[in-house]
C-alpha atoms as a PDB file:
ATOM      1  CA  UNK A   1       0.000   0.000   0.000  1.00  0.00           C
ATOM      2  CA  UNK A   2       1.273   4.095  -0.688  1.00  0.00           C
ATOM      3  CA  UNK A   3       1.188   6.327   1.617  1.00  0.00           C
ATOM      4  CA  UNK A   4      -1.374   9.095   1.032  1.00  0.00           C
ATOM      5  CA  UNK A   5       0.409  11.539   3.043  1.00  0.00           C
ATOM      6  CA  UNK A   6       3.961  11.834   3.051  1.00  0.00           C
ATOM      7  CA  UNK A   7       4.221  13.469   6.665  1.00  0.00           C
ATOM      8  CA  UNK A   8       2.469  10.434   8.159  1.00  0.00           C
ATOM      9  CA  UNK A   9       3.962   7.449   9.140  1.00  0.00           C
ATOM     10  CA  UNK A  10       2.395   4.273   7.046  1.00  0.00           C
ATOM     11  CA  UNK A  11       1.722   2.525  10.215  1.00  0.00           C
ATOM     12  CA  UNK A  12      -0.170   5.082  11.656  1.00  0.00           C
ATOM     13  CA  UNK A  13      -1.706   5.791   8.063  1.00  0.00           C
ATOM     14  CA  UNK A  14      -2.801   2.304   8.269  1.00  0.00           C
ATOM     15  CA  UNK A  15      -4.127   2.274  11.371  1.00  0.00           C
ATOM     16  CA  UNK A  16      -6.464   5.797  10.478  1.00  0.00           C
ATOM     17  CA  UNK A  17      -7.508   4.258   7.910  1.00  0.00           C
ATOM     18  CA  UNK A  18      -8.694   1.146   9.735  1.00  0.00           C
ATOM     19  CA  UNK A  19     -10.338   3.287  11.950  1.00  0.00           C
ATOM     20  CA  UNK A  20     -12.444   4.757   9.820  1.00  0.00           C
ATOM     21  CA  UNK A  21     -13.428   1.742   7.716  1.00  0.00           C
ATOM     22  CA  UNK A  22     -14.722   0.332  11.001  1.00  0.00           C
ATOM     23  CA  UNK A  23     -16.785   3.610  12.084  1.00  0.00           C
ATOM     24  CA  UNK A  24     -20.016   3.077  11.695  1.00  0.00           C
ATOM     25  CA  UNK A  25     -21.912   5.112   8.708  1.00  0.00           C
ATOM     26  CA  UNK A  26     -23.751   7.601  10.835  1.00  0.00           C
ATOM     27  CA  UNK A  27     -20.259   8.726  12.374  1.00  0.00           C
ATOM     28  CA  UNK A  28     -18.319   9.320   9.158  1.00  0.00           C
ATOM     29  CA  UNK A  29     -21.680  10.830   7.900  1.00  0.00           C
ATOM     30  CA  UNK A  30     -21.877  13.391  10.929  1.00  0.00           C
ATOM     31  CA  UNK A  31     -17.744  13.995  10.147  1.00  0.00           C
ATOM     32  CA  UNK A  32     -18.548  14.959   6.423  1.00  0.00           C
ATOM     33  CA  UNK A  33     -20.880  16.665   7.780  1.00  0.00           C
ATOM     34  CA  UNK A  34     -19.237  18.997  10.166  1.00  0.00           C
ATOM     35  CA  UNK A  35     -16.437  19.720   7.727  1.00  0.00           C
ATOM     36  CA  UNK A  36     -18.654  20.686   5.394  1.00  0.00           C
ATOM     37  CA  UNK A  37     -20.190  23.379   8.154  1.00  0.00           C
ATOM     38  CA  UNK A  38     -16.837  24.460   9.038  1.00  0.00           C
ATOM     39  CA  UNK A  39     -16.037  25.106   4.680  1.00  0.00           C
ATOM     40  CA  UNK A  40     -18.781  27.083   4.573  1.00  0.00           C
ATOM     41  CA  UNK A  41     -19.029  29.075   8.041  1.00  0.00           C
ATOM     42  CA  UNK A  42     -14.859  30.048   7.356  1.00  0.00           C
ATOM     43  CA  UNK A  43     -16.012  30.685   3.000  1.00  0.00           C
ATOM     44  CA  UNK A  44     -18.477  33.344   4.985  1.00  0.00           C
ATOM     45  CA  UNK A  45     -16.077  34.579   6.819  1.00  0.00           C
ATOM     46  CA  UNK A  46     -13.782  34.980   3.714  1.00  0.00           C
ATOM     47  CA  UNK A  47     -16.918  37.061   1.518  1.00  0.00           C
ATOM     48  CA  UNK A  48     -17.833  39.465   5.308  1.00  0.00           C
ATOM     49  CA  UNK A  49     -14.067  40.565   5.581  1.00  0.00           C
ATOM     50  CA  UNK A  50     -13.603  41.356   1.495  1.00  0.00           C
ATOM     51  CA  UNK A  51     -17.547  42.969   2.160  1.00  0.00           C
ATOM     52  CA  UNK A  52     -17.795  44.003   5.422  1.00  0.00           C
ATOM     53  CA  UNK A  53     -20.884  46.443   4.907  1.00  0.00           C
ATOM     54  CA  UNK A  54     -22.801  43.720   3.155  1.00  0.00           C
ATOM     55  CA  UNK A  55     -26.110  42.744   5.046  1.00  0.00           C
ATOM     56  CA  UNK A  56     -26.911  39.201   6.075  1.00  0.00           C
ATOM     57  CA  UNK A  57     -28.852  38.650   2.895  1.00  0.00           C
ATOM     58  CA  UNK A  58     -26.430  39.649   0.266  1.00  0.00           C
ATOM     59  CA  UNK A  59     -23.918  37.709   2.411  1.00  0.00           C
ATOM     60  CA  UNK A  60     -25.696  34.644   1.994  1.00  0.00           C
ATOM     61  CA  UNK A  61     -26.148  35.809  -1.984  1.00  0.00           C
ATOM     62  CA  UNK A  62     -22.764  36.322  -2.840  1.00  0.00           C
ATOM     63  CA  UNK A  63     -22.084  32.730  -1.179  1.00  0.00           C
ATOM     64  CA  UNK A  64     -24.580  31.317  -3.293  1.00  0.00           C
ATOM     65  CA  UNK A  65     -23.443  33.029  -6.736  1.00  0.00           C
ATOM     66  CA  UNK A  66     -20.096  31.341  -5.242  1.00  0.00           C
ATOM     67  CA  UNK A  67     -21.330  28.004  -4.904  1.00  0.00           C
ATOM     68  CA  UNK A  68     -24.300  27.705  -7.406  1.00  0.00           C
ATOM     69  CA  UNK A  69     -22.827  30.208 -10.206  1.00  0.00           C
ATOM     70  CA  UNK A  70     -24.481  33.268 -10.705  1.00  0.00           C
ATOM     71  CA  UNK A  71     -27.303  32.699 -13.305  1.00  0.00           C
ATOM     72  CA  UNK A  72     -28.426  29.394 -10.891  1.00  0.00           C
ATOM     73  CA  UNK A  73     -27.911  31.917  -7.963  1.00  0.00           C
ATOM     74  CA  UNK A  74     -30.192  34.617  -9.726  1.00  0.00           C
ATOM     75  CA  UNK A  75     -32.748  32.015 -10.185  1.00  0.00           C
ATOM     76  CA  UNK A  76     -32.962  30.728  -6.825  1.00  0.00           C
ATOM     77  CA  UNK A  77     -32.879  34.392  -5.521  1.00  0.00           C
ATOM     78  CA  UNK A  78     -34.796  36.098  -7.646  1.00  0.00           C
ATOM     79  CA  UNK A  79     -37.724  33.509  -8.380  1.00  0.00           C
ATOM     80  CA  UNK A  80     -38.378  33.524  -4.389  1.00  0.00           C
ATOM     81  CA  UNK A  81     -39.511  37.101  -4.188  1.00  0.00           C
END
């Protein structure tokens, strides 16, 4: 087996690994999870700091032109008022 990360140690690479294929589903669901909370609270973070007068709302819009592209975010945005 390679290594997958070259600062790791392939016996403790093996062992994570192990680990995780014995978690059980709803764990490594709830990690994926999590990380994907923590992506998008610091990705909010990112857009308030380069827009720090922008409201709530066009926080959350400019995140969504990020993530959906801006003619599915215009869509979305603009078909719900």
């Amino acid at each position: 087996m390679t290594t997958l990360f070259s600062d790791t140690h392939p016996k403790m690479e093996a062992l994570q690994i192990e680990l995780i294929r014995r978690m059980p589903s709803w764990k490594k669901m709830a990690i994926v999870e999590s990380l994907g909370e923590t992506v998008k609270a610091l990705a909010l973070d990112g857009i308030r700091q380069r827009h720090p007068e922008a409201t709530p709302e066009q926080l959350r819009r400019i995140f969504a032109e990020i993530i959906l592209g801006t003619e599915l975010a215009r869509k979305v945005y603009d078909d719900a008022r």
